[in-house]
N, C-alpha and C. Protein backbone atom coordinates (compact mmCIF):
# COMPACT_ATOMS: atom_id res chain seq x y z
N UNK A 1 0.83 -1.20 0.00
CA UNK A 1 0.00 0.00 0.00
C UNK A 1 0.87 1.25 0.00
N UNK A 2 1.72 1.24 1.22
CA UNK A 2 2.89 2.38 0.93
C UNK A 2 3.79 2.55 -0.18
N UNK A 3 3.86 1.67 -0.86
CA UNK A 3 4.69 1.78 -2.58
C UNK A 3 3.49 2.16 -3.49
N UNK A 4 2.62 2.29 -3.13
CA UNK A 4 1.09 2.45 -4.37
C UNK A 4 1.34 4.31 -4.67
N UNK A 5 1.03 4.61 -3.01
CA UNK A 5 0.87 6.20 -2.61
C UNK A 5 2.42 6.53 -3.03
N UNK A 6 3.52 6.21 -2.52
CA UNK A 6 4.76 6.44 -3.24
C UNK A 6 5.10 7.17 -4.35
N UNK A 7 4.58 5.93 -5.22
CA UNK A 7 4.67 6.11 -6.80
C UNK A 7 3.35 7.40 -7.18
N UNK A 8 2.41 7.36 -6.70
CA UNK A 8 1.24 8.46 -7.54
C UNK A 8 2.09 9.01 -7.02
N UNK A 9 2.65 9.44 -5.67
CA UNK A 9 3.20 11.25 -5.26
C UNK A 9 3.92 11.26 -6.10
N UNK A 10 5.25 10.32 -6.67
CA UNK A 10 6.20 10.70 -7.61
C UNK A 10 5.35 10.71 -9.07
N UNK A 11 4.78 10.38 -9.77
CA UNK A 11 3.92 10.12 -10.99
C UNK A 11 3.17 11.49 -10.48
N UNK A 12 2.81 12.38 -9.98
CA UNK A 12 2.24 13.39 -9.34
C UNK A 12 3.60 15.00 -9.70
N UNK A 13 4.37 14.08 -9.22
CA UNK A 13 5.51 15.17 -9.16
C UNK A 13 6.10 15.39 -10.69
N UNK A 14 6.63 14.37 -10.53
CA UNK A 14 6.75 14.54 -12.22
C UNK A 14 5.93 15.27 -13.10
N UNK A 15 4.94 14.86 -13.29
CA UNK A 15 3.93 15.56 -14.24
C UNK A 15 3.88 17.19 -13.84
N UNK A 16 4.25 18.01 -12.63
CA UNK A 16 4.21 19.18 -12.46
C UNK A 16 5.30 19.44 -12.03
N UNK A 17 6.40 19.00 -12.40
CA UNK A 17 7.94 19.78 -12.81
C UNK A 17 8.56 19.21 -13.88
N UNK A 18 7.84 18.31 -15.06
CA UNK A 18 8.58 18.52 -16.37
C UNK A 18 7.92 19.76 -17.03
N UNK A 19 6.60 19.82 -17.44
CA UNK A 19 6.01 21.66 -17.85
C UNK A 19 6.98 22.36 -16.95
N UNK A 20 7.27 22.66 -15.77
CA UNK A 20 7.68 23.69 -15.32
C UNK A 20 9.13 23.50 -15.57
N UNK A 21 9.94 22.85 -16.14
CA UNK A 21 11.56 22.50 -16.13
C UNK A 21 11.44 22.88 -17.85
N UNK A 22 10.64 22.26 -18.68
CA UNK A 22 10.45 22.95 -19.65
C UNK A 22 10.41 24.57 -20.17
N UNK A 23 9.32 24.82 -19.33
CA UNK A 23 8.96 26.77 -19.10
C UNK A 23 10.18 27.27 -19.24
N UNK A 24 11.20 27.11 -18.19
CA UNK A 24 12.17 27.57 -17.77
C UNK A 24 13.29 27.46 -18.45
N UNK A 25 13.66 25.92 -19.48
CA UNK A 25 14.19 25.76 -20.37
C UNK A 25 14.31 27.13 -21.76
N UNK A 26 12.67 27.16 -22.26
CA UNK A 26 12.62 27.71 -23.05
C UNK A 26 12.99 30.00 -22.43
N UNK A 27 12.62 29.91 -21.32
CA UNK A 27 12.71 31.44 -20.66
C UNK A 27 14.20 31.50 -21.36
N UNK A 28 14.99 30.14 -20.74
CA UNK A 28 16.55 30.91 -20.87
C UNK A 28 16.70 31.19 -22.16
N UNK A 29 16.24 31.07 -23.22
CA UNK A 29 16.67 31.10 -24.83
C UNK A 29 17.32 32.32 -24.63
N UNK A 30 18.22 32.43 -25.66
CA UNK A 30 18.56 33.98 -25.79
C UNK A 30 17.76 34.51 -26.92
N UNK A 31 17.56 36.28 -26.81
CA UNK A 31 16.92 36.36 -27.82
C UNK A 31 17.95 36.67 -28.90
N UNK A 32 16.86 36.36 -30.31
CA UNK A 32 17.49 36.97 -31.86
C UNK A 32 18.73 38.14 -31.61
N UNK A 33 19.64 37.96 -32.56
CA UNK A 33 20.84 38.52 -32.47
C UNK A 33 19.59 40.01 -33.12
N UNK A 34 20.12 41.58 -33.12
CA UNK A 34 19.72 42.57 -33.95
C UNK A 34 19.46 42.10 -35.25
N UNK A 35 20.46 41.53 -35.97
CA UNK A 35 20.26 41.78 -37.31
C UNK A 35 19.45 40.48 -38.10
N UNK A 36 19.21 39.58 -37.36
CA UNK A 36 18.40 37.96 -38.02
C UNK A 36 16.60 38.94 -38.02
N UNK A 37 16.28 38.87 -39.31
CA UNK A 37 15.04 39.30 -38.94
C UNK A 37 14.41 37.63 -39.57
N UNK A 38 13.27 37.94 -39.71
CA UNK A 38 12.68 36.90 -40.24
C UNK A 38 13.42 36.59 -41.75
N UNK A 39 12.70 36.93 -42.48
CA UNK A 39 13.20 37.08 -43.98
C UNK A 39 14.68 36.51 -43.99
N UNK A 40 15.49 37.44 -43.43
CA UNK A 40 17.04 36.69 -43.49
C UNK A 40 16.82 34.82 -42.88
N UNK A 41 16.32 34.75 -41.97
CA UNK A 41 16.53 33.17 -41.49
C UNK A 41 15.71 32.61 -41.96
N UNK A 42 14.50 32.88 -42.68
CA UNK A 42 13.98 32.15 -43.69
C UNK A 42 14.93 31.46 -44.93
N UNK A 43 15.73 32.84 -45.06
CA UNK A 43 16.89 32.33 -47.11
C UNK A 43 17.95 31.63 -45.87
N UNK A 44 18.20 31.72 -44.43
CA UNK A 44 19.65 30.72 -44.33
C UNK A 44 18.86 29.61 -44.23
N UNK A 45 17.58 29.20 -43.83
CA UNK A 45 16.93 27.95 -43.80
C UNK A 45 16.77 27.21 -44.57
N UNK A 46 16.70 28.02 -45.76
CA UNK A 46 16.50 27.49 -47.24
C UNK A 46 18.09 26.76 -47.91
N UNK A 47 18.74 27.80 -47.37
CA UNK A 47 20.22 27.03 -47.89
C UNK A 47 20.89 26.23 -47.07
N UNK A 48 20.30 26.13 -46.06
CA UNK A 48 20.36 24.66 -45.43
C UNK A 48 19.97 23.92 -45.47
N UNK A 49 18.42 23.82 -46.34
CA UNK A 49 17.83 22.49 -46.51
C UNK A 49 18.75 22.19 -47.96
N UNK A 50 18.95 23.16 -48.50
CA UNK A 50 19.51 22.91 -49.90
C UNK A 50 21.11 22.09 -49.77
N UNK A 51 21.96 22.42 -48.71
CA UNK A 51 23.22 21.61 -49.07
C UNK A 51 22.64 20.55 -48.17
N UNK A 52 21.40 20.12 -47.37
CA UNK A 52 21.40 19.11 -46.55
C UNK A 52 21.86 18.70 -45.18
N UNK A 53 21.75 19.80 -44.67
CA UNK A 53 21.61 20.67 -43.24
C UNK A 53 20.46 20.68 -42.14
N UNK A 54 19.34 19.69 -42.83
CA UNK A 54 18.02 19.67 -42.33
C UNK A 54 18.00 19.49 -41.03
N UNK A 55 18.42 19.34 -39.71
CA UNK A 55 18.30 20.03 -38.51
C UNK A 55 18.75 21.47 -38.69
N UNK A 56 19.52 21.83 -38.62
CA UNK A 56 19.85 23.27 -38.89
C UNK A 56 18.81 23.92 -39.68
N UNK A 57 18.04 23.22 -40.80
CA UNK A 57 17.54 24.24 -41.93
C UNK A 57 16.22 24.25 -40.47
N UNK A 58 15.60 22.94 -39.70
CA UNK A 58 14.63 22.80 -39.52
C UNK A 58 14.38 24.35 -38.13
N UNK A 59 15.97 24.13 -37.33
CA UNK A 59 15.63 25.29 -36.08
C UNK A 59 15.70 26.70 -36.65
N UNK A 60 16.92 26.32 -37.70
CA UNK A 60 16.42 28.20 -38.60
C UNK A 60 15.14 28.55 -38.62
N UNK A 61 14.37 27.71 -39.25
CA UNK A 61 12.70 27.93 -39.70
C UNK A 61 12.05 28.29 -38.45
N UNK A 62 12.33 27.25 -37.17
CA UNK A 62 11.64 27.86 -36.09
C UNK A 62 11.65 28.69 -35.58
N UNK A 63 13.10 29.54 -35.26
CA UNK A 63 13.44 30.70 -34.71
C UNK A 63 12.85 31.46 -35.59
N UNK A 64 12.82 31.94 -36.82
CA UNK A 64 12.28 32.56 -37.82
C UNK A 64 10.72 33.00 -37.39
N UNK A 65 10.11 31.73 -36.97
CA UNK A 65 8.86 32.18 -36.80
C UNK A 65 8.37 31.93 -35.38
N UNK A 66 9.21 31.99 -34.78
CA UNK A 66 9.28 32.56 -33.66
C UNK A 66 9.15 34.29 -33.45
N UNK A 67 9.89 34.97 -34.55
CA UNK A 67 10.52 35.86 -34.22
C UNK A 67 9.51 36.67 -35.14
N UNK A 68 8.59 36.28 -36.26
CA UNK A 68 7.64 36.64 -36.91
C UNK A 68 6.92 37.41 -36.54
N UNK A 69 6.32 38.53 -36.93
CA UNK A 69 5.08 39.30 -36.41
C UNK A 69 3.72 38.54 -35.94
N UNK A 70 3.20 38.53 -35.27
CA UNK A 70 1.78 37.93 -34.83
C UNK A 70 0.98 38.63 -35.69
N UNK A 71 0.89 39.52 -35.85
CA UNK A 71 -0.65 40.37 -36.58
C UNK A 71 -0.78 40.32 -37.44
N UNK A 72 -0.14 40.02 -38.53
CA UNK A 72 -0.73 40.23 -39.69
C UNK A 72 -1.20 38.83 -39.87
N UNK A 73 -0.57 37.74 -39.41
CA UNK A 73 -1.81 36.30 -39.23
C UNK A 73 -3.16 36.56 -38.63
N UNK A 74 -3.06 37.09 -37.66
CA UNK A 74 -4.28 37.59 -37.18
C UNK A 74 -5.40 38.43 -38.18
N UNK A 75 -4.51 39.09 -38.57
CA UNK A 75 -5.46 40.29 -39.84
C UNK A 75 -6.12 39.15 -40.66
N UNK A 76 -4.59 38.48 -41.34
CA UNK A 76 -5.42 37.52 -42.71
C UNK A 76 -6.66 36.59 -41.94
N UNK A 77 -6.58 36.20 -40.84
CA UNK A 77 -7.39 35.12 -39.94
C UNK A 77 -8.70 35.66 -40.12
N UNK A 78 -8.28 36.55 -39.62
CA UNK A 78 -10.41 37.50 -39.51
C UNK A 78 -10.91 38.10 -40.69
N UNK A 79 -9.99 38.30 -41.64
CA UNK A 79 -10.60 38.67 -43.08
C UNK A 79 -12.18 38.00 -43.72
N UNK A 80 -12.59 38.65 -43.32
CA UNK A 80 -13.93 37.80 -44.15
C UNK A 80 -13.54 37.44 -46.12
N UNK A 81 -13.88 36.30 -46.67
CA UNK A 81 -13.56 35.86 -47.72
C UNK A 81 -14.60 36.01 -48.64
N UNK A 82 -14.13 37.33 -49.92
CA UNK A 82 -15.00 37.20 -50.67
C UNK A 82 -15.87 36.11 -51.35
N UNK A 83 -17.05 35.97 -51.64
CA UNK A 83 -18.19 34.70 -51.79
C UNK A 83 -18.37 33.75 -51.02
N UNK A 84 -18.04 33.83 -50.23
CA UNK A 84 -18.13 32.89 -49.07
C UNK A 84 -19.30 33.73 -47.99
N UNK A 85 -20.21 33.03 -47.65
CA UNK A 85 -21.33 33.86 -46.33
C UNK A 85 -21.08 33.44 -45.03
């Protein structure tokens, strides 16, 4: 019975300090150097998938849109679509 309760507290614990060891993981990132805007790490992503770099091409892409504007997805999102009701 005392190894049952054991394990949920640890199966308990776990589950609410990997999200939080994660969180904290991602806090430390550093941010984008000044000059990487999007656009630029989009074309180094591209020429990394191109010589075959595909981890590299793949975190370029993420940081990229990471670093992307939010709003104008938002704009295109709520656009109502001509012929469509």
């Amino acid at each position: 019975m005392r190894t049952r309760i054991g394990a949920r507290v640890m199966a308990a614990a776990v589950v609410i300090l990997l999200p939080l060891g994660a969180f904290a993981a991602r806090a430390q990132q550093p941010p984008p150097a000044l000059g990487e805007s999007p656009a630029a790490l989009v074309e180094r992503a591209r020429v990394a998938y191109v010589q075959g770099r595909y981890h590299d091409a793949l975190a370029t892409a993420r940081r990229a849109a990471e670093i992307a504007p939010r709003w104008k997805k938002q704009l295109t999102r709520n656009r109502a679509t001509p012929g469509i009701a």
